[in-house]
Protein backbone atom coordinates (compact mmCIF):
# COMPACT_ATOMS: atom_id res chain seq x y z
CA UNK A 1 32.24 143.04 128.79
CA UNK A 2 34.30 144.53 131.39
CA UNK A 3 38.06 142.49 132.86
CA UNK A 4 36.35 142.22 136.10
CA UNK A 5 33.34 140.93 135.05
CA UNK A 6 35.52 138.56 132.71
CA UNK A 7 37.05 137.07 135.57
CA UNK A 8 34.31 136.88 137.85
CA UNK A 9 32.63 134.40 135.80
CA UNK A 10 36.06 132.71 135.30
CA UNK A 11 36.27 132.41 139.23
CA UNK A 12 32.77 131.31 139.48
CA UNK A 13 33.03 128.72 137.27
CA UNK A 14 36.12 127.75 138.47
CA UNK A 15 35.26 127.57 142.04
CA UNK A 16 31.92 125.82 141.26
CA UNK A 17 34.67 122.88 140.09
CA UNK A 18 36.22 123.30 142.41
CA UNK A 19 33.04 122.84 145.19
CA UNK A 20 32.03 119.89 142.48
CA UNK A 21 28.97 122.09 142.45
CA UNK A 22 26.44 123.95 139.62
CA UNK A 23 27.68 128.04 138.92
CA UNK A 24 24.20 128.64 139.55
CA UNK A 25 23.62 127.23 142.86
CA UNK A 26 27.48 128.95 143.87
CA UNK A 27 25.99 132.22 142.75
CA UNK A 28 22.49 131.62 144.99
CA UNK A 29 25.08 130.76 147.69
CA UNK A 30 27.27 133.95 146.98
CA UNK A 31 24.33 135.67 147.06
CA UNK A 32 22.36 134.04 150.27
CA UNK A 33 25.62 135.71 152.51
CA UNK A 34 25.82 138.46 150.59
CA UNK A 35 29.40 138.30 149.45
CA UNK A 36 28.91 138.35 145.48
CA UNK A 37 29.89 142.01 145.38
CA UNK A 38 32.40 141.57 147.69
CA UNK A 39 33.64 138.12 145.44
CA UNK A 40 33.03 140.99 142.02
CA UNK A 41 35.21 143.69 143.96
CA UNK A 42 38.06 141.86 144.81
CA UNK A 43 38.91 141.47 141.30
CA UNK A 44 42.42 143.51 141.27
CA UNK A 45 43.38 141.23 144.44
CA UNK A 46 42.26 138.13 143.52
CA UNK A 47 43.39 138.10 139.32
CA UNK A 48 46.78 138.79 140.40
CA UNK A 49 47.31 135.81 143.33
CA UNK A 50 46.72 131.88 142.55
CA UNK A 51 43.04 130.75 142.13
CA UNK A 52 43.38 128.78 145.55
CA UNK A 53 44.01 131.99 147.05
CA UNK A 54 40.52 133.39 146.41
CA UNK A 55 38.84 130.29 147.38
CA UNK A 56 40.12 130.40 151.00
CA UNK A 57 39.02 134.28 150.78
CA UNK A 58 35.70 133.20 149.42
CA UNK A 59 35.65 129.89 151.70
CA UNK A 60 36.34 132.51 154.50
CA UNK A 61 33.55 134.83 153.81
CA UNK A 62 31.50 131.97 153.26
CA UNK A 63 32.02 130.77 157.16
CA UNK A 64 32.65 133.62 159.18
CA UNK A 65 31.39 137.13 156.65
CA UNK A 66 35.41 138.09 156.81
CA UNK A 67 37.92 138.14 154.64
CA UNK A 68 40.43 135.35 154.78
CA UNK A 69 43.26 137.15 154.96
């Protein structure tokens, strides 16, 4: 298994905790806007910056299909 795919499920689960929500319905909700691959690709930004700072990102994408930052 790959580094990035490594830490996307680390972020996944971590930001299902943090949403007090399942993985699996964050991943159907990743997927519904289209932003999993986005989430997947941002791997060398978001492993090197605190966790919080990819959930605004994701948060972001989430509400408005841009980037946080």
């Amino acid at each position: 298994m790959s580094d990035e795919m490594k830490f996307f499920m680390y972020l996944l689960e971590y930001y299902a905790a943090y949403k007090n929500k399942k993985s699996g319905d964050v991943l159907k909700e990743w997927d519904a806007h289209n932003i999993t691959q986005k989430v997947y690709d941002n791997y060398w930004t978001y492993h090197t910056e605190r966790i919080e700072n990819a959930y605004m990102d994701i948060d972001s994408l989430i509400a408005t299909g841009k980037p946080a930052w």
